[in-house]
N, C-alpha and C. Protein backbone atom coordinates (compact mmCIF):
# COMPACT_ATOMS: atom_id res chain seq x y z
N UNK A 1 96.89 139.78 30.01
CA UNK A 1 97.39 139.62 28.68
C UNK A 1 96.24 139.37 27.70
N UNK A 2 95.01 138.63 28.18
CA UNK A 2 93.87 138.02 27.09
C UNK A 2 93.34 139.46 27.04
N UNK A 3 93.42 140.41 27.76
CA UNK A 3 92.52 142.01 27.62
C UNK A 3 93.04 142.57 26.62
N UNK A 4 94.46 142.77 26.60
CA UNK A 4 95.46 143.26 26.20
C UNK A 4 95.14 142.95 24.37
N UNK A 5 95.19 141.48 24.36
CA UNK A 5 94.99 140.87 22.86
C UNK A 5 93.27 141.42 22.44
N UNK A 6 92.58 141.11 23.16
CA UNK A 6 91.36 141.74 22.58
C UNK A 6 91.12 143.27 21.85
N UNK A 7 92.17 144.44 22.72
CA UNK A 7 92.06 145.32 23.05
C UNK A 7 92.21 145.74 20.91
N UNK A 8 93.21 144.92 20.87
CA UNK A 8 94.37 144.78 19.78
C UNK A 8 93.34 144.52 18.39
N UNK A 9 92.38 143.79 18.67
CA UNK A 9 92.26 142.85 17.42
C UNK A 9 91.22 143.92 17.09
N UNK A 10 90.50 143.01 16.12
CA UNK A 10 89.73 143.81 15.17
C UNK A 10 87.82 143.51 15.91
N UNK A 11 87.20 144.57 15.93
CA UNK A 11 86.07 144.68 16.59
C UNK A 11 85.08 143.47 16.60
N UNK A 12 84.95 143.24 15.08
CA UNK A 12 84.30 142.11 15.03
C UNK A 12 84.57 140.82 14.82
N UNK A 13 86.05 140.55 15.44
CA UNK A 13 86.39 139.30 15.60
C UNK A 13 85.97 138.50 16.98
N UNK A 14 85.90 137.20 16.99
CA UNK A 14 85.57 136.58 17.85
C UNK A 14 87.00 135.75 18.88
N UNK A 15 86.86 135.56 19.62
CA UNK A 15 87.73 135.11 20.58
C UNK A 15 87.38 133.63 21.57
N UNK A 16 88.41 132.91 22.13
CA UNK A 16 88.29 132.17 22.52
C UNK A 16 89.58 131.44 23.30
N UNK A 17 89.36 131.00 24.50
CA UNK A 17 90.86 130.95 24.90
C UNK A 17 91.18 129.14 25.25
N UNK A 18 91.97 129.08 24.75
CA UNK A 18 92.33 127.01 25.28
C UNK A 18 93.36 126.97 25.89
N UNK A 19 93.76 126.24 26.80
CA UNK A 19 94.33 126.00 27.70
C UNK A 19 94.59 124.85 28.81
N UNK A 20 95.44 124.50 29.26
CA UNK A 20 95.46 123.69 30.28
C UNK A 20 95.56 123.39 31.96
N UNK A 21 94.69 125.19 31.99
CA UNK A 21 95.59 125.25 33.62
C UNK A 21 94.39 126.42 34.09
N UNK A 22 93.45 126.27 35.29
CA UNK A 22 93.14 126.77 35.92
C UNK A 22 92.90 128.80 35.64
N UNK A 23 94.56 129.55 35.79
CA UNK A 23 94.53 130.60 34.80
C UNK A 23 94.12 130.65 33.99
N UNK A 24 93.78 130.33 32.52
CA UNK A 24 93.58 129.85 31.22
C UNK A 24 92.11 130.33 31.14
N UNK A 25 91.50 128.90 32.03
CA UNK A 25 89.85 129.29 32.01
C UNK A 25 89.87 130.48 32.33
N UNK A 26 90.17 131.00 34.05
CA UNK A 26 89.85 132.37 34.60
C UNK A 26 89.84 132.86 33.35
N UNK A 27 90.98 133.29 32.50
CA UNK A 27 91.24 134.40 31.58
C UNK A 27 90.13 134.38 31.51
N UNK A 28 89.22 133.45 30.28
CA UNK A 28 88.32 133.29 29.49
C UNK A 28 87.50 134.21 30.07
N UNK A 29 86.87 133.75 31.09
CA UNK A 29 86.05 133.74 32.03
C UNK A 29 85.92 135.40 32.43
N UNK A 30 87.04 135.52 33.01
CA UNK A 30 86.97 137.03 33.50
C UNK A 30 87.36 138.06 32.19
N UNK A 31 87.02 137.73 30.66
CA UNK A 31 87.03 138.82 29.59
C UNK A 31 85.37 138.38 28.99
N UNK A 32 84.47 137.13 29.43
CA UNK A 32 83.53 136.85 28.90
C UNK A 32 83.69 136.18 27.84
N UNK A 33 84.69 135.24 27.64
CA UNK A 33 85.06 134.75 26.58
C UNK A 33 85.00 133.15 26.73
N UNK A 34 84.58 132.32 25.77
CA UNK A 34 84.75 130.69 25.54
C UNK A 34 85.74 130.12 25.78
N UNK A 35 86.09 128.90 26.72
CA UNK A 35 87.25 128.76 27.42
C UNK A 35 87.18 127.19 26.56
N UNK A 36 88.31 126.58 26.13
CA UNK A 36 88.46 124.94 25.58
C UNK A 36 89.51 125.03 26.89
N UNK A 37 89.56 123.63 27.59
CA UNK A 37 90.18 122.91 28.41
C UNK A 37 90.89 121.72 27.76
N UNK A 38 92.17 121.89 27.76
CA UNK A 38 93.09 121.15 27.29
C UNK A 38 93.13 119.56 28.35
N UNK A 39 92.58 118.76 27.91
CA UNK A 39 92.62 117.19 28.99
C UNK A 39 93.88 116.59 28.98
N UNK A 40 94.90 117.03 27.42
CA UNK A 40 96.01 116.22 27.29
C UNK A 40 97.48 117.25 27.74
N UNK A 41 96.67 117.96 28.48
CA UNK A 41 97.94 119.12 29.23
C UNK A 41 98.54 118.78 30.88
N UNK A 42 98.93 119.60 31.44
CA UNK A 42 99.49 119.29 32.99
C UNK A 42 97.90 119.61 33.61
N UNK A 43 97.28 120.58 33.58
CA UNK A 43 96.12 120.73 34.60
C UNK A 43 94.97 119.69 34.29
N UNK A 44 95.35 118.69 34.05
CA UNK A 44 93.99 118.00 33.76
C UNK A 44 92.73 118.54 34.51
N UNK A 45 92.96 118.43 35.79
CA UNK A 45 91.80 118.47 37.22
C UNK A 45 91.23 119.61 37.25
N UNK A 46 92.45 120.70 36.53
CA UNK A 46 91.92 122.42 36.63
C UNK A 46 90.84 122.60 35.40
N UNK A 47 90.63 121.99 34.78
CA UNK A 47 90.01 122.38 33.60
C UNK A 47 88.33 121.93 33.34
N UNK A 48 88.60 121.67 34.39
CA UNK A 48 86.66 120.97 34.84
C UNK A 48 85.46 122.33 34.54
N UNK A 49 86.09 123.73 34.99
CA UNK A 49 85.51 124.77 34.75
C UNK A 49 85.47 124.96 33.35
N UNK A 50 86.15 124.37 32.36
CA UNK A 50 85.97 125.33 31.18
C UNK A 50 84.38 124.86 30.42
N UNK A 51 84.74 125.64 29.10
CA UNK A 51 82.94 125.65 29.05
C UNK A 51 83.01 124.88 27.60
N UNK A 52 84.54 123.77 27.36
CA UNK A 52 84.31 122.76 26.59
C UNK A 52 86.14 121.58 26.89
N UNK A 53 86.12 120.92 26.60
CA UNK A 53 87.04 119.76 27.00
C UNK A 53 87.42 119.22 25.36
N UNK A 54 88.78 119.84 25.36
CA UNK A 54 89.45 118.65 24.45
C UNK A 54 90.65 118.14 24.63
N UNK A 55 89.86 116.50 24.43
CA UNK A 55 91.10 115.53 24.30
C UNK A 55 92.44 115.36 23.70
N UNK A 56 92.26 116.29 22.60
CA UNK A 56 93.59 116.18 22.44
C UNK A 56 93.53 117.64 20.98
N UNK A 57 94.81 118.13 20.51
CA UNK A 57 94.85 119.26 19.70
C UNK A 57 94.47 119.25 18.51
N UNK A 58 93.67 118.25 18.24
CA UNK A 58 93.29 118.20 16.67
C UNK A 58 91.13 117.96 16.90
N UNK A 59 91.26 118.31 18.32
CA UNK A 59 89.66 118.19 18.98
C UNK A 59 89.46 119.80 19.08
N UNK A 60 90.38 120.67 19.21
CA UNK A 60 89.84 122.19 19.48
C UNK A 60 89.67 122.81 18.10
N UNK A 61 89.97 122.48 17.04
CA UNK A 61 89.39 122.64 15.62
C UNK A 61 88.15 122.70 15.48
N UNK A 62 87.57 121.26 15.96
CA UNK A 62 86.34 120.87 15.87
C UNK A 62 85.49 121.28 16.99
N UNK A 63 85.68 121.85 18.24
CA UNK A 63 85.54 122.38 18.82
C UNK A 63 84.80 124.08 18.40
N UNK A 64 86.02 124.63 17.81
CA UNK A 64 85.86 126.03 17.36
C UNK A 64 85.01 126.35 16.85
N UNK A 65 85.06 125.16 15.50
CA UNK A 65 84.27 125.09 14.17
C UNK A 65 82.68 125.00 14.80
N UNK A 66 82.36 124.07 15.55
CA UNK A 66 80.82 123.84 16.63
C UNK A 66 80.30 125.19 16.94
N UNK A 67 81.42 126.44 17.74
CA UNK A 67 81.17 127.04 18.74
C UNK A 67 80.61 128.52 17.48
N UNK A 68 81.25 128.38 16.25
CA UNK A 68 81.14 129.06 15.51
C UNK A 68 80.20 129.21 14.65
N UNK A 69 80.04 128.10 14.14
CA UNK A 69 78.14 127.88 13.53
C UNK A 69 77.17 127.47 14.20
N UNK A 70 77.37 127.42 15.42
CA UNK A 70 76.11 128.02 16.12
C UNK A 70 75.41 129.52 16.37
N UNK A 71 76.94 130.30 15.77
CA UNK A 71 76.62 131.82 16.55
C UNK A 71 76.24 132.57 15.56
């Protein structure tokens, strides 16, 4: 489905996937894409792989915003 949405969007948009569950990261992961790990979801334990951790839904904002002016 995350291929599917990329496939869709516009070339030079950027992507990024959050989530709370094991799948989630993979997605990320297997399109080459920035994974946020949801801590305040059911997979807590699954989300150790992602390639940032937020505590709670008003942390992946600030998250984004980081991942974005760096690039």
């Amino acid at each position: 489905m995350v291929r599917e949405l990329i496939q869709q969007a516009e070339p030079a948009s950027y992507h990024i996937v959050a989530g709370d569950r094991i799948h989630d990261i993979m997605a990320a992961r297997d399109n080459g894409l920035i994974s946020i790990g949801c801590a305040y979801g059911y997979g807590f334990d699954e989300i150790k792989e992602a390639d940032y951790v937020a505590q709670s839904a008003s942390e992946i904002k600030t998250i984004i915003d980081q991942v974005f002016s760096a690039r």
